[in-house]
N, C-alpha and C. Protein backbone atom coordinates (compact mmCIF):
# COMPACT_ATOMS: atom_id res chain seq x y z
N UNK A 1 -7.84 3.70 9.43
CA UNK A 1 -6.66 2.99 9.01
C UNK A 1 -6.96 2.26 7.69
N UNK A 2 -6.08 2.02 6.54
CA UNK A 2 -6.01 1.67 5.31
C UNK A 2 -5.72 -0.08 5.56
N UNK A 3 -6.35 -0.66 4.84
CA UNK A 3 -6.12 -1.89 4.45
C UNK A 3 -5.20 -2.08 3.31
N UNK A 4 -4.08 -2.96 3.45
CA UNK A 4 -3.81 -3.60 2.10
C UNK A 4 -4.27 -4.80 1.48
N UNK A 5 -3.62 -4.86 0.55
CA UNK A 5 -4.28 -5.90 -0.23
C UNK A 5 -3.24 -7.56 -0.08
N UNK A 6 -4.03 -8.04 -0.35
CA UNK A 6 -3.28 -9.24 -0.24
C UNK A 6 -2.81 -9.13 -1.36
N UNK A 7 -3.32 -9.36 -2.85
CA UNK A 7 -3.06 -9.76 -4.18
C UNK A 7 -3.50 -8.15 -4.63
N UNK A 8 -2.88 -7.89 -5.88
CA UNK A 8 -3.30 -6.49 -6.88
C UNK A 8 -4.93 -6.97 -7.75
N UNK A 9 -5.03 -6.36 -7.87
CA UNK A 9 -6.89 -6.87 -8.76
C UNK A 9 -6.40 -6.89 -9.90
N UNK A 10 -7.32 -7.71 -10.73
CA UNK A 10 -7.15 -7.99 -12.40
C UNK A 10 -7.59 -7.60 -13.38
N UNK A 11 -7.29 -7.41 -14.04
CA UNK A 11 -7.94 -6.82 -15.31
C UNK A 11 -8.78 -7.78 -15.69
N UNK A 12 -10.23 -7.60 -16.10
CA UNK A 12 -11.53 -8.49 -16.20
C UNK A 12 -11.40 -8.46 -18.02
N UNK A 13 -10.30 -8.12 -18.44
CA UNK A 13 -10.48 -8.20 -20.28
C UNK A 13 -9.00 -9.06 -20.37
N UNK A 14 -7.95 -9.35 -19.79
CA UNK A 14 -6.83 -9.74 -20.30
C UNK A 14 -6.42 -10.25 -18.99
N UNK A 15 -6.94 -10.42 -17.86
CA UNK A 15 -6.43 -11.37 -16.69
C UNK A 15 -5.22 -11.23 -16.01
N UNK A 16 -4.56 -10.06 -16.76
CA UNK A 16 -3.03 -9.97 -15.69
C UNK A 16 -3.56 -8.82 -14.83
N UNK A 17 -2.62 -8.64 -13.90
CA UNK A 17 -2.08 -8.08 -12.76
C UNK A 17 -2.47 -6.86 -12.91
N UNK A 18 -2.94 -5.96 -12.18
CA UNK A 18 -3.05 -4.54 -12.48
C UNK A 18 -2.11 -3.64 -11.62
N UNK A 19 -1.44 -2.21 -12.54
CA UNK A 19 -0.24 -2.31 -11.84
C UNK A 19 -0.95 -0.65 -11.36
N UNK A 20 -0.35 -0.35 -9.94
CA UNK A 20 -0.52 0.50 -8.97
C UNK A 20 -0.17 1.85 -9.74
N UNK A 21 -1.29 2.59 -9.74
CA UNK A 21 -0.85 4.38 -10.21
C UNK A 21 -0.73 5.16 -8.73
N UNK A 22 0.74 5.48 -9.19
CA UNK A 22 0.71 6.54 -7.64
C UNK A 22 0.22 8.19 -7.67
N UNK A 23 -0.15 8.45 -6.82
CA UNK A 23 -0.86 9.66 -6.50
C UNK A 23 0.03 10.56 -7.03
N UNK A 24 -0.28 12.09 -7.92
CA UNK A 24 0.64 12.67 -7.76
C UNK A 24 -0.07 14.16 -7.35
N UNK A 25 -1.07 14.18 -6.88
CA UNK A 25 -1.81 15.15 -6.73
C UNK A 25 -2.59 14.92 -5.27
N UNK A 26 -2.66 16.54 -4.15
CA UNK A 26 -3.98 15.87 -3.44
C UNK A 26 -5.05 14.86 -3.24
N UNK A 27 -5.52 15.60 -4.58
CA UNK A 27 -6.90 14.88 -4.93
C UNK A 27 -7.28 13.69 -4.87
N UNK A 28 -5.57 13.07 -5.60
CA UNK A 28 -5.71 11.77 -6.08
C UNK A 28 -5.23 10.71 -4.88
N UNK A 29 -4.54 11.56 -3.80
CA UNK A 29 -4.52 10.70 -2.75
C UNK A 29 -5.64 11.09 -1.54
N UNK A 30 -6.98 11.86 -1.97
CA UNK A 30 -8.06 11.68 -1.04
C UNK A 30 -9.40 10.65 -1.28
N UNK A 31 -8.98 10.51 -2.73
CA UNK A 31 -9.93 9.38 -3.52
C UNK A 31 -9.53 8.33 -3.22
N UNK A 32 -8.41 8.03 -2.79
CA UNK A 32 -7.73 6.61 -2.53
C UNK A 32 -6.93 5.64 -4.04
N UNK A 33 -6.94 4.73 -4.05
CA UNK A 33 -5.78 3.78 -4.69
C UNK A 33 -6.47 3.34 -5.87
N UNK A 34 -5.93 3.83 -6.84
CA UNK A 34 -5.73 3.43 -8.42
C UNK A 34 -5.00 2.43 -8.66
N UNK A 35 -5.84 1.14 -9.48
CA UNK A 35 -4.80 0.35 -10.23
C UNK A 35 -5.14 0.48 -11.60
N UNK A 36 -4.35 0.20 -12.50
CA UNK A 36 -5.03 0.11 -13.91
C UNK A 36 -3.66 -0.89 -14.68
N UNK A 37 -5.26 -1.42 -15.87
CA UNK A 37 -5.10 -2.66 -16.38
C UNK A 37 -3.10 -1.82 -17.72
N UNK A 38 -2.28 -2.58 -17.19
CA UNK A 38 -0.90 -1.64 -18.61
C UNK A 38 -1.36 -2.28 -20.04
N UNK A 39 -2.49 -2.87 -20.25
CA UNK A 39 -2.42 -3.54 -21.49
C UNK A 39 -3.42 -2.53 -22.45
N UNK A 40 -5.00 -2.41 -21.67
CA UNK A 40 -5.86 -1.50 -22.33
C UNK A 40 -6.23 -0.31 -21.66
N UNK A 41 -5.44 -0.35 -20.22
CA UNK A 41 -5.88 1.54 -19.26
C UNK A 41 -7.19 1.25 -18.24
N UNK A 42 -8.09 -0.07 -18.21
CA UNK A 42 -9.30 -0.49 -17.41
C UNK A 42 -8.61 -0.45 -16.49
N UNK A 43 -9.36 0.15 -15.20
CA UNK A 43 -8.74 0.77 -13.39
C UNK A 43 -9.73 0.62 -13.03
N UNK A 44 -8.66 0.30 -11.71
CA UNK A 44 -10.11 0.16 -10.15
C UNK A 44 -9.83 1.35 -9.30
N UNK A 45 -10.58 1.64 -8.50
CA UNK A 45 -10.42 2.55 -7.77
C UNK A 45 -10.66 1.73 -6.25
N UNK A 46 -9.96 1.81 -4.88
CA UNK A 46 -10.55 1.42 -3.93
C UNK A 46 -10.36 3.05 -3.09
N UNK A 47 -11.51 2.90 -3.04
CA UNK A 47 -12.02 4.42 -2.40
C UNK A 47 -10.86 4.59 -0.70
N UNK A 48 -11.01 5.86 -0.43
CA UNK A 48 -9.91 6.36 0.73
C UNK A 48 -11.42 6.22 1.59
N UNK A 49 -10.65 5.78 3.29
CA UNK A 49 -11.73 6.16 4.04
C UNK A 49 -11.99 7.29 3.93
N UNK A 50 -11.08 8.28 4.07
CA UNK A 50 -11.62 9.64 4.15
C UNK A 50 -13.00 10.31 2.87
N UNK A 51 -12.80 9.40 1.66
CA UNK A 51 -13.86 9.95 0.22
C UNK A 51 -15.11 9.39 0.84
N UNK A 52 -14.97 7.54 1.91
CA UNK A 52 -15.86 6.98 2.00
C UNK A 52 -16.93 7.89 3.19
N UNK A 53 -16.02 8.64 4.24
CA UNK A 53 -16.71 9.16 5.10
C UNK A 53 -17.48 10.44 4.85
N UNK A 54 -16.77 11.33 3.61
CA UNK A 54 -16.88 12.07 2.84
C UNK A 54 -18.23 11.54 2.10
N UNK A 55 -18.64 10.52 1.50
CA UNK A 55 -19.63 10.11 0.64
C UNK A 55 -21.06 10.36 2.07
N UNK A 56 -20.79 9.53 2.95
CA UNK A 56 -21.65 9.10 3.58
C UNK A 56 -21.73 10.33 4.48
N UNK A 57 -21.42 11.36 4.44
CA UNK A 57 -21.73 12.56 5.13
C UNK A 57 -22.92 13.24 4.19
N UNK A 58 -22.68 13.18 2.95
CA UNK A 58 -23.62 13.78 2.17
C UNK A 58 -24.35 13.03 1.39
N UNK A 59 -24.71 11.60 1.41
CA UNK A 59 -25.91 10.62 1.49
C UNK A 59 -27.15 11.46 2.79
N UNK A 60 -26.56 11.51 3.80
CA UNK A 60 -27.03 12.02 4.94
C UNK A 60 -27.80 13.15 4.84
N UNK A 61 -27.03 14.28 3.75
CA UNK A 61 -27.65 15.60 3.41
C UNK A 61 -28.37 15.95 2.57
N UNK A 62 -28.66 14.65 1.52
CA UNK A 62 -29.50 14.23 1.11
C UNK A 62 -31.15 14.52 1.17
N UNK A 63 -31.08 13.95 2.51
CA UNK A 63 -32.68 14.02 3.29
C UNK A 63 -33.29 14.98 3.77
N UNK A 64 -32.66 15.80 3.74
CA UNK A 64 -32.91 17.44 4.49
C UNK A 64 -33.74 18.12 3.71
């Protein structure tokens, strides 16, 4: 299950609001939630469980 956010995250160069990019592709809704800064394009990414379970499956395969 997905968490929301309380507040949107900030842009760490100009301090406003970062505004939500919506998915318009698979891909971009298995990576999870894009914000980015509308002033200079700086984005966060908060990863999808599914990329996170995805990551940590092949940390795992790693060791083999």
């Amino acid at each position: 299950m997905e968490k929301a956010l309380m507040t949107r995250p900030r842009c760490t160069v100009h301090a406003c609001e970062m505004e939500f990019v919506i998915p318009r592709t698979p891909e971009q809704r298995f990576v999870g939630t894009m914000y980015k800064c509308p002033m200079c394009g700086n984005s966060v990414l908060l990863p999808s469980s599914e990329l996170t379970a995805f990551l940590e499956k092949q940390k795992g395969n790693e060791n083999v």
